[in-house]
Protein backbone atom coordinates (compact mmCIF):
# COMPACT_ATOMS: atom_id res chain seq x y z
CA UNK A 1 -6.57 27.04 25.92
CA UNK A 2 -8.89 23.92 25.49
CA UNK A 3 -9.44 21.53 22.97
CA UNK A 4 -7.00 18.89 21.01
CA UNK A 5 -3.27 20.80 20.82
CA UNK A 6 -2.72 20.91 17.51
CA UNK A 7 0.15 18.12 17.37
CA UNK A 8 -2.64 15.48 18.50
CA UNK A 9 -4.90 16.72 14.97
CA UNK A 10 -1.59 16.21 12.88
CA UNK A 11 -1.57 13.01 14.03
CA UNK A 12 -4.88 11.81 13.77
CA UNK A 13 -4.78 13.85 9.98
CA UNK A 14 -1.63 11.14 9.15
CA UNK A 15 -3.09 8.44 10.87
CA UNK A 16 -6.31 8.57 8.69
CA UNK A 17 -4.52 9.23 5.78
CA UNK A 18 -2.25 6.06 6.06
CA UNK A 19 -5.29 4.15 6.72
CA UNK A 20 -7.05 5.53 3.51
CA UNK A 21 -4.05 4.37 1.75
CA UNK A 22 -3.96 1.23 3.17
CA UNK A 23 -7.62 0.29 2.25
CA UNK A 24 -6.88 1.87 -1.18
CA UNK A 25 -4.15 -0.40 -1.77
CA UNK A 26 -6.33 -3.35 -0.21
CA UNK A 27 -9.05 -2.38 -2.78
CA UNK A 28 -6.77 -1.78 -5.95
CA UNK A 29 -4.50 -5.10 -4.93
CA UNK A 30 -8.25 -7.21 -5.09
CA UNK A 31 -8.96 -5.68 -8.36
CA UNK A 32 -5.38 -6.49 -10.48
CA UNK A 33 -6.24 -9.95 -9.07
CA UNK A 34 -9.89 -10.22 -10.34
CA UNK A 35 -8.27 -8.57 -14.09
CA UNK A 36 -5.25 -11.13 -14.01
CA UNK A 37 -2.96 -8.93 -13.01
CA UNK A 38 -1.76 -9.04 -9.12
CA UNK A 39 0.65 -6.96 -7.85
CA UNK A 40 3.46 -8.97 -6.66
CA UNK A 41 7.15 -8.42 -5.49
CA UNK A 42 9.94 -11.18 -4.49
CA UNK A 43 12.64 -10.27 -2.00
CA UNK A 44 14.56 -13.00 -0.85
CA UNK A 45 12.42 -15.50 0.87
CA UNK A 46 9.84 -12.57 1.52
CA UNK A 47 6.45 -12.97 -1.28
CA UNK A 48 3.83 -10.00 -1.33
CA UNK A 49 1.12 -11.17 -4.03
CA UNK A 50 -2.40 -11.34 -2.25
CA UNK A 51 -4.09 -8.40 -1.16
CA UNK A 52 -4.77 -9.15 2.00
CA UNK A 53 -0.64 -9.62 2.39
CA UNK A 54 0.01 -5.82 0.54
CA UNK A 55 -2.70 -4.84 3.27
CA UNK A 56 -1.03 -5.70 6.27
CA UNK A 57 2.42 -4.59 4.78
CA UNK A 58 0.90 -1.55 4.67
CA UNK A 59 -0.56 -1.76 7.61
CA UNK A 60 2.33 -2.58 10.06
CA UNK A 61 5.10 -0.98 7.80
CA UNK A 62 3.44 1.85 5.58
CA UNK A 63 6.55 3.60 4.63
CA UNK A 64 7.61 0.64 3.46
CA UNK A 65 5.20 -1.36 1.68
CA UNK A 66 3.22 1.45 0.31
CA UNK A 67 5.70 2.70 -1.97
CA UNK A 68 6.97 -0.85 -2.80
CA UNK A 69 3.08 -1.35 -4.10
CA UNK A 70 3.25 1.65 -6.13
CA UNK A 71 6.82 0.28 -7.52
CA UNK A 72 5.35 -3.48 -7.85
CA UNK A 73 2.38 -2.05 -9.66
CA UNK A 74 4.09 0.03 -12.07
CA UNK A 75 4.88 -1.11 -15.58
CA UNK A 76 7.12 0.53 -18.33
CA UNK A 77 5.99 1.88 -21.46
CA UNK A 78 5.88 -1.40 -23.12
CA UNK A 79 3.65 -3.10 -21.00
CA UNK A 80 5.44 -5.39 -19.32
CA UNK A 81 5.60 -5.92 -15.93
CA UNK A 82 8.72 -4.39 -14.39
CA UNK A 83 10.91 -5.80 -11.61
């Protein structure tokens, strides 16, 4: 058999799907700023808030920081911001 094994094309498929999300993030992060309305999130003496910092969270730590974006980003039926 010859080609890419199929294990190496998984990972290239998650690989390029993380980095999607990461740029996505990057991209929606630099827009709630221009609106007024940056994603942010405060644990301990660790402060996400730019995009640039989400970015790199995601970047280095996806399965962390992207679903703490999609938490930091979400608001409750009132409007508020949550968290």
């Amino acid at each position: 058999m010859t080609g890419t094994p199929p294990a190496a094309l998984v990972s290239i498929l998650v690989l390029l799907v993380v980095l999607a999300t990461d740029v996505w993030v990057y991209a929606d992060a630099k827009g709630r700023v221009r609106r007024g309305n940056p994603a942010f999130v405060s644990l301990g003496s660790l402060r996400v808030e730019t995009p640039g910092a989400w970015f790199l969270g995601c970047l280095i730590m996806w399965v962390v920081f992207f679903p703490l974006y999609l938490t930091a980003t979400r608001r409750n039926p009132f409007g508020h911001r949550s968290g």
